[in-house]
N, C-alpha and C. Protein backbone atom coordinates (compact mmCIF):
# COMPACT_ATOMS: atom_id res chain seq x y z
N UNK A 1 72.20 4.95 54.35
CA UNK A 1 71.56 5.96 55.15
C UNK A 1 71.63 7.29 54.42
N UNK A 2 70.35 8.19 54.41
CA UNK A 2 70.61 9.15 53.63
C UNK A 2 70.38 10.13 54.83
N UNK A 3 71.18 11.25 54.75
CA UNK A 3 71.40 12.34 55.48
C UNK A 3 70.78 13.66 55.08
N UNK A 4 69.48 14.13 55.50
CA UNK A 4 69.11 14.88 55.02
C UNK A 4 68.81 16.20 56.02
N UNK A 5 70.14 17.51 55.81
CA UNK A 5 70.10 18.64 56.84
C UNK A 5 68.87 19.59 56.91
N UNK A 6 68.95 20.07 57.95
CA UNK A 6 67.90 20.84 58.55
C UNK A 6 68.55 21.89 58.54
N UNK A 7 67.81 23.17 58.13
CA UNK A 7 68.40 25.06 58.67
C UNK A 7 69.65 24.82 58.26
N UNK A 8 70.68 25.70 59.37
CA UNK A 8 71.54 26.01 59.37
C UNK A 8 72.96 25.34 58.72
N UNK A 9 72.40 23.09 59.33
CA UNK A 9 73.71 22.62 59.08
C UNK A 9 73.55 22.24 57.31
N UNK A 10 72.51 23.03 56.94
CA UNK A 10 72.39 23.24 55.30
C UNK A 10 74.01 23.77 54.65
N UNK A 11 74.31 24.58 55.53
CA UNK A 11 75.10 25.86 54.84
C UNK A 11 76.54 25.22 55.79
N UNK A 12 76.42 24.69 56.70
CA UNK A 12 77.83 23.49 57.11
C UNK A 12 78.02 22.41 56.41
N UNK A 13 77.12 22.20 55.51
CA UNK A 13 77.39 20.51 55.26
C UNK A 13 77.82 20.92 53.75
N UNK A 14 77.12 22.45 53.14
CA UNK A 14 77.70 22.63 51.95
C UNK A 14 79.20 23.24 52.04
N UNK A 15 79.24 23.80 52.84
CA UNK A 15 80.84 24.61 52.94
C UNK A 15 81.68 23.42 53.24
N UNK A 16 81.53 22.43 54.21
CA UNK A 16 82.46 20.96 54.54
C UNK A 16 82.54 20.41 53.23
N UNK A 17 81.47 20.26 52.23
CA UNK A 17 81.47 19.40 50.84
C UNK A 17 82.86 20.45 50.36
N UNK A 18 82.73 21.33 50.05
CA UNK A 18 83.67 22.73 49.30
C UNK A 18 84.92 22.34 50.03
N UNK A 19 85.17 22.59 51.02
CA UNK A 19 86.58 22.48 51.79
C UNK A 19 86.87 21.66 51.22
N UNK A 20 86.67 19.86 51.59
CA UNK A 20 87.09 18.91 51.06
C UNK A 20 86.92 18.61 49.61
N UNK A 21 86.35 19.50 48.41
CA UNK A 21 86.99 19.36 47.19
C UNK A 21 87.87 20.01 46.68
N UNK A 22 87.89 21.02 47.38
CA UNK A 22 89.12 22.09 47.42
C UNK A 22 90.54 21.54 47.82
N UNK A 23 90.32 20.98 48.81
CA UNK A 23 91.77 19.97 49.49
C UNK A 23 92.09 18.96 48.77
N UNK A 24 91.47 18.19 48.38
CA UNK A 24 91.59 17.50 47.24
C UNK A 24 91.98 17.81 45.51
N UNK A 25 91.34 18.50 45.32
CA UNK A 25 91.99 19.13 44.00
C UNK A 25 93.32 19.90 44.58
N UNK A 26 93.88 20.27 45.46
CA UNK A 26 95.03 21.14 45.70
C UNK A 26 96.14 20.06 45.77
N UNK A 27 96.05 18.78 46.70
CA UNK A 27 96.88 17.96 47.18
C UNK A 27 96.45 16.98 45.35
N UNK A 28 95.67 17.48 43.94
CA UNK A 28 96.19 16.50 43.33
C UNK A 28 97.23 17.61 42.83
N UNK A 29 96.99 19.04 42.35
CA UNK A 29 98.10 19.50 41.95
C UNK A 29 99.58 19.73 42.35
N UNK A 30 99.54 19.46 43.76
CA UNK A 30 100.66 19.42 44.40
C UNK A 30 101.94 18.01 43.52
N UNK A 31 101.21 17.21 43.33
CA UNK A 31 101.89 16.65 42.50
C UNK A 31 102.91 16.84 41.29
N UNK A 32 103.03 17.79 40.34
CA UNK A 32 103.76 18.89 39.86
C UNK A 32 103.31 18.02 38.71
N UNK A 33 104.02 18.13 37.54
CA UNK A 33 104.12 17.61 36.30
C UNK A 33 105.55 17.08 35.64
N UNK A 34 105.30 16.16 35.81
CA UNK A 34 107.09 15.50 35.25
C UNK A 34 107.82 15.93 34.06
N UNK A 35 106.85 16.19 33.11
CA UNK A 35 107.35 16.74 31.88
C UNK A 35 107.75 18.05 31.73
N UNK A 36 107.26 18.78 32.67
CA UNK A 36 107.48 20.66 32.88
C UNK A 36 108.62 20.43 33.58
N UNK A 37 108.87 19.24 34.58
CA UNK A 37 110.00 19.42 35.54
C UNK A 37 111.19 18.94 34.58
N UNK A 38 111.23 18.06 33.73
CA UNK A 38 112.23 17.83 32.75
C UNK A 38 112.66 19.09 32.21
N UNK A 39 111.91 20.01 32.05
CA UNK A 39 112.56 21.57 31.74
C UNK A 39 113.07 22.01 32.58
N UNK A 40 112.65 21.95 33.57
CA UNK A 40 113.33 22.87 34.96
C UNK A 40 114.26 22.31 35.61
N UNK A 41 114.52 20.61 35.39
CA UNK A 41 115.93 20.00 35.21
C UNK A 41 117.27 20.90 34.28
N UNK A 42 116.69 21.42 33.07
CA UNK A 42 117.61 21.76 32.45
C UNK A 42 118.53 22.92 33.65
N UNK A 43 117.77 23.56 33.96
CA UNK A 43 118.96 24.65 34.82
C UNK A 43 119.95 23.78 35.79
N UNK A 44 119.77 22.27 36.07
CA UNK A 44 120.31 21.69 37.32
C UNK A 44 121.60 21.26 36.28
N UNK A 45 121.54 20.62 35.30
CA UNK A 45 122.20 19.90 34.50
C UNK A 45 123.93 20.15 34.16
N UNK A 46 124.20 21.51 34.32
CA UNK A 46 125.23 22.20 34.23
C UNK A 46 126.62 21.24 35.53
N UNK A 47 125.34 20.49 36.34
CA UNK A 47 126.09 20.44 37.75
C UNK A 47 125.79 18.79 38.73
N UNK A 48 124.64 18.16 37.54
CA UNK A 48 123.57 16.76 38.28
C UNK A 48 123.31 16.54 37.28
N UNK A 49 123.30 14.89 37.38
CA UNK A 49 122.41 13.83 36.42
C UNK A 49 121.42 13.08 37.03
N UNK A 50 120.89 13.09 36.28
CA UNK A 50 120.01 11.30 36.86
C UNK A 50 120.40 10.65 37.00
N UNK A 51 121.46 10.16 36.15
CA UNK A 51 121.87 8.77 35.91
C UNK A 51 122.96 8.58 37.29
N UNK A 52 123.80 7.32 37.53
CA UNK A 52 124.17 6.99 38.34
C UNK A 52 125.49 7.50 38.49
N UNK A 53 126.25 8.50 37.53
CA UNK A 53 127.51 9.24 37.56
C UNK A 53 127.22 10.56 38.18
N UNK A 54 127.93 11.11 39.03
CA UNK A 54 128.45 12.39 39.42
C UNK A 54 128.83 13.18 38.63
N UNK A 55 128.41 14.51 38.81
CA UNK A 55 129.27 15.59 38.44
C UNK A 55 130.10 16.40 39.22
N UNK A 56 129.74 17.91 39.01
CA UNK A 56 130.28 18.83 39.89
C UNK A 56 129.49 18.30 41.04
N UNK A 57 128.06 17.69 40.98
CA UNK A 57 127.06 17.89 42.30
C UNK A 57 127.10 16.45 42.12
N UNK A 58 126.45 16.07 43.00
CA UNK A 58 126.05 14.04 43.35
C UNK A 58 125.00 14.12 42.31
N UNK A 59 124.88 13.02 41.96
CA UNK A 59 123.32 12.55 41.03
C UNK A 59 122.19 12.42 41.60
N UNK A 60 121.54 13.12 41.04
CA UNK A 60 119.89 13.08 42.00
C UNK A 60 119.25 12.14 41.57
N UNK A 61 119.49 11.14 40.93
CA UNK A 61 118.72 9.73 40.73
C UNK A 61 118.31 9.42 41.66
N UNK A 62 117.33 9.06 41.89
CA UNK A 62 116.49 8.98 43.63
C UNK A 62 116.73 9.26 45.01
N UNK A 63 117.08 10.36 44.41
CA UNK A 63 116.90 11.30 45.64
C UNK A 63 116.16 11.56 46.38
N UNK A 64 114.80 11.48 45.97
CA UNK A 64 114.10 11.67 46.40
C UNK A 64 113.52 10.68 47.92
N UNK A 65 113.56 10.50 48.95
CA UNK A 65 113.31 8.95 49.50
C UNK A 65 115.25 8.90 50.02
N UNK A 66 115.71 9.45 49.85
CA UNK A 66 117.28 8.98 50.16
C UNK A 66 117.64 10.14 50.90
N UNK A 67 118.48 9.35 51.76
CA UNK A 67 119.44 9.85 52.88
C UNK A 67 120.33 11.13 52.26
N UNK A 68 120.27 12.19 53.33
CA UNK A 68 121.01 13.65 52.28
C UNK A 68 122.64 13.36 52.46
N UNK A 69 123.18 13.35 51.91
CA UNK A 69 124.59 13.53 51.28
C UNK A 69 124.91 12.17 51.70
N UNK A 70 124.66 11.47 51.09
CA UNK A 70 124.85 9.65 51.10
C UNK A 70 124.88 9.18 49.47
N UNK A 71 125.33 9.75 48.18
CA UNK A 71 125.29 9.22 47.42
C UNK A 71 127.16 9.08 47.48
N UNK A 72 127.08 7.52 46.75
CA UNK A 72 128.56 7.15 47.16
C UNK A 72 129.73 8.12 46.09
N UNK A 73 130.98 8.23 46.62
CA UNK A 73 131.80 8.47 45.58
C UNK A 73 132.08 10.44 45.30
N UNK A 74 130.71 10.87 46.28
CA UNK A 74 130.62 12.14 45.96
C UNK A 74 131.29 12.87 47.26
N UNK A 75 132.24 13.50 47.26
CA UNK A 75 132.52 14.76 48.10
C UNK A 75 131.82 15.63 49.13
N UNK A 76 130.93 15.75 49.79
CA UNK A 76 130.10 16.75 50.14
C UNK A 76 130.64 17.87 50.72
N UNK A 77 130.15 18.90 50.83
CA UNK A 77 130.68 19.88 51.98
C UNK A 77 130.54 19.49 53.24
N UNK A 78 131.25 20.17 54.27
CA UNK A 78 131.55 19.85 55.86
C UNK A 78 129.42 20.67 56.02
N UNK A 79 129.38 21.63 55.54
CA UNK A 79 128.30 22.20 55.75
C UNK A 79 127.04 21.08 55.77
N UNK A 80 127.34 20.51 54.32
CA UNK A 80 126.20 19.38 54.01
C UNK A 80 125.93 18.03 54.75
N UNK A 81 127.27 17.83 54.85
CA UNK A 81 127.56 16.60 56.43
C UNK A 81 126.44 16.79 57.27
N UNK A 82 127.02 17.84 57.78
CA UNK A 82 126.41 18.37 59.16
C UNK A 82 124.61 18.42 59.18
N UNK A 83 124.44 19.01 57.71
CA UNK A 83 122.76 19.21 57.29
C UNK A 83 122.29 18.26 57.33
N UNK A 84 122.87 17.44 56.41
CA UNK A 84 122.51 15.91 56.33
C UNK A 84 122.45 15.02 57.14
N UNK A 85 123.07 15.12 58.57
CA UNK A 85 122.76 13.84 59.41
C UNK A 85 121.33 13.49 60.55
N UNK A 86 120.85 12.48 60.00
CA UNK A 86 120.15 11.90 60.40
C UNK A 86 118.92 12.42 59.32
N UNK A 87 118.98 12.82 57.84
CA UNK A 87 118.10 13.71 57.48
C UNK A 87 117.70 12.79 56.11
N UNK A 88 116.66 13.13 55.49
CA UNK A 88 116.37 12.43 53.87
C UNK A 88 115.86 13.75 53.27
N UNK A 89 115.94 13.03 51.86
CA UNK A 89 115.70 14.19 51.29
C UNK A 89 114.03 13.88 50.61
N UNK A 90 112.83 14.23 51.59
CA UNK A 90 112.07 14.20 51.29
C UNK A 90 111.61 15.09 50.59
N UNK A 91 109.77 15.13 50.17
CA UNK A 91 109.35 16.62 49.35
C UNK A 91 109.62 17.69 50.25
N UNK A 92 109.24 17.87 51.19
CA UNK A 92 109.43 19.09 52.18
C UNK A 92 110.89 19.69 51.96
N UNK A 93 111.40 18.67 52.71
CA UNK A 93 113.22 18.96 52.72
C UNK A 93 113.75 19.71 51.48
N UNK A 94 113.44 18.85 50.28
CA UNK A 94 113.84 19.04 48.83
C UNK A 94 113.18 20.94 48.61
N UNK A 95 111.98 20.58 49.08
CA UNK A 95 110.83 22.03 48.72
C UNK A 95 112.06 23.22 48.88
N UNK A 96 112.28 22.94 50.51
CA UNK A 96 113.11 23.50 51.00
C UNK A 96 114.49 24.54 50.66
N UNK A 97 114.96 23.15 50.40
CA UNK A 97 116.70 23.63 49.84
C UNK A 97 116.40 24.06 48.46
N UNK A 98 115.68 23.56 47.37
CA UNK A 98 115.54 23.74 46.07
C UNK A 98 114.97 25.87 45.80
N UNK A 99 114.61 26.36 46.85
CA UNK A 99 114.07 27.38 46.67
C UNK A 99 115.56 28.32 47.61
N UNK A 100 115.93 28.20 48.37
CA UNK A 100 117.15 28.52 49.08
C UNK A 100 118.25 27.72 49.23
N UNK A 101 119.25 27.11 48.27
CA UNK A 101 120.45 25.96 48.90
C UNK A 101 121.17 26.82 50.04
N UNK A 102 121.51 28.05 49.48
CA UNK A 102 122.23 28.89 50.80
C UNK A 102 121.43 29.23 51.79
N UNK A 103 120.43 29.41 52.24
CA UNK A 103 119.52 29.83 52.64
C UNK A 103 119.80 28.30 54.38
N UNK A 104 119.02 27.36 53.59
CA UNK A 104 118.67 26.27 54.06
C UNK A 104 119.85 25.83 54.27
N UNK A 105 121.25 25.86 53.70
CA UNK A 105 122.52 24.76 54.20
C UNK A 105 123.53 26.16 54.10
N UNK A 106 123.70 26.44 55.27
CA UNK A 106 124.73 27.83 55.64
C UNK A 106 126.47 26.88 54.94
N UNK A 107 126.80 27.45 53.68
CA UNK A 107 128.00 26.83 53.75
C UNK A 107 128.21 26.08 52.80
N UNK A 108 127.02 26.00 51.89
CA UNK A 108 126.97 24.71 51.22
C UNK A 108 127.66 25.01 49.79
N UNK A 109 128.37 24.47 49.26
CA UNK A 109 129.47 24.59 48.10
C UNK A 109 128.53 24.36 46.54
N UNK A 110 126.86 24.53 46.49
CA UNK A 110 126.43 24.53 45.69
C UNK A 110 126.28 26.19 45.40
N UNK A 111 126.40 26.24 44.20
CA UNK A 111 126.18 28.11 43.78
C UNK A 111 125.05 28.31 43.26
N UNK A 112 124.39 27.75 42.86
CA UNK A 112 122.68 27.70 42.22
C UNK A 112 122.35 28.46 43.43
N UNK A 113 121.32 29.46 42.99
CA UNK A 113 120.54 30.14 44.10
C UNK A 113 119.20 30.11 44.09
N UNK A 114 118.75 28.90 43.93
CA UNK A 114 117.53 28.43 43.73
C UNK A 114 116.52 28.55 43.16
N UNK A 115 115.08 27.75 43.01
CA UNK A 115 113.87 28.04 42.12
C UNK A 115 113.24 29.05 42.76
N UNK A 116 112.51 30.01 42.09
CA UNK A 116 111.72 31.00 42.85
C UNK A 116 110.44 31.03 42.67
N UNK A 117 109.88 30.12 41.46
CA UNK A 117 108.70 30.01 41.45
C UNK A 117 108.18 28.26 42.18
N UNK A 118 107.06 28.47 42.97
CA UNK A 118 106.76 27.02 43.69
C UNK A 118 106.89 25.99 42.83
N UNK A 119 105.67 26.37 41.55
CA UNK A 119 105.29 25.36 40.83
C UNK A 119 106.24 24.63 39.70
N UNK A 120 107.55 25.59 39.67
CA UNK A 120 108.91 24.87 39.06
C UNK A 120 109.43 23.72 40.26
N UNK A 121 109.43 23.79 41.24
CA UNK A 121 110.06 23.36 42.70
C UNK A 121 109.09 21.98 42.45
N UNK A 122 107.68 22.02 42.37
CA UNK A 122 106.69 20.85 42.38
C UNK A 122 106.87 19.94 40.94
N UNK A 123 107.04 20.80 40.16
CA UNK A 123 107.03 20.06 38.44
C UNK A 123 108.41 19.76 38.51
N UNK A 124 109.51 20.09 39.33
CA UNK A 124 110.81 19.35 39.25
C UNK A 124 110.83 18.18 40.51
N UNK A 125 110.39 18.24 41.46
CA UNK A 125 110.01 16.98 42.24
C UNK A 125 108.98 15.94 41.49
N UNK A 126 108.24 16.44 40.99
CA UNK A 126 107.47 15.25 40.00
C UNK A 126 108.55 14.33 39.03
N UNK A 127 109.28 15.44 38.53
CA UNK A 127 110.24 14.67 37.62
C UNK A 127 111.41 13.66 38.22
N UNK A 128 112.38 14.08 39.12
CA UNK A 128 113.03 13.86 40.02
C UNK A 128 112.32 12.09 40.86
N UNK A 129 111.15 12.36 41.13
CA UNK A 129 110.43 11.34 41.65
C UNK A 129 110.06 10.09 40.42
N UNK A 130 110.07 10.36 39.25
CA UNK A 130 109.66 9.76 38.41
C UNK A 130 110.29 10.16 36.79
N UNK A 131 111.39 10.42 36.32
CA UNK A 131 111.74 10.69 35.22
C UNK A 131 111.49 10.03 34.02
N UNK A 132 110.81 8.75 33.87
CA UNK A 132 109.98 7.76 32.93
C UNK A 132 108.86 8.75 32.71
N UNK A 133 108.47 9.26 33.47
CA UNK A 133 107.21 9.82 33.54
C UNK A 133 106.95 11.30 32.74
N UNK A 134 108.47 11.52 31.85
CA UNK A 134 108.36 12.61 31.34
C UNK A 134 108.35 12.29 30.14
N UNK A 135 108.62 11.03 29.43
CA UNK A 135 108.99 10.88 28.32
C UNK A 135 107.14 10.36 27.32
């Protein structure tokens, strides 16, 4: 069926086309870049690994998709307990704390005072979500 507008819904059907390529190209960049976020790992590193050992902080090896302060073996704060229950650490959540840890977890025994630019926050969830994906 071909749809062909009349008058006015000329100038609705072109602005609806625009919106929805606009939303679309935004939700692909939202995706961040894994390889930029492997840089912006470096500031975490002092304190987190990927890999399946602890440091000063729990390992963010899939973290992403996982229950907040549930990695085994690690300490949390009473603060983070409390943040953490019933909670995951999705993109939002992550968005969240990664730009404010004090902010977002009153109490929390991490000293990093977070990313301040978004698109470090998105290119380090890309990585975080996928660290194969940087190499």
């Amino acid at each position: 069926m071909i749809f062909e507008p009349k008058g006015n819904n000329v100038k609705i059907t072109l602005a609806s086309t625009a919106i929805l390529l606009l939303a679309t190209a935004s939700a692909a960049q939202a995706d961040g870049d894994a390889t930029a976020g492997k840089t912006v790992f470096k500031k975490c590193v002092a304190c987190h690994t990927i890999d399946p050992a602890n440091r000063v902080g729990p390992s963010l090896g899939g973290v992403v998709g996982r229950s907040v302060a549930s990695v085994d073996g690690f300490k949390y704060s009473k603060a983070m307990q409390e943040f953490g229950k019933d909670k995951v650490w999705d993109e939002a959540a992550l968005s969240e704390f990664l730009a404010a840890p004090r902010t977002t977890v009153k109490g929390t025994s991490m000293v990093f005072v977070g990313l301040k630019k978004p698109q470090d926050i998105e290119d380090l969830l890309a990585f975080l979500k996928d660290p194969a994906a940087a190499n």
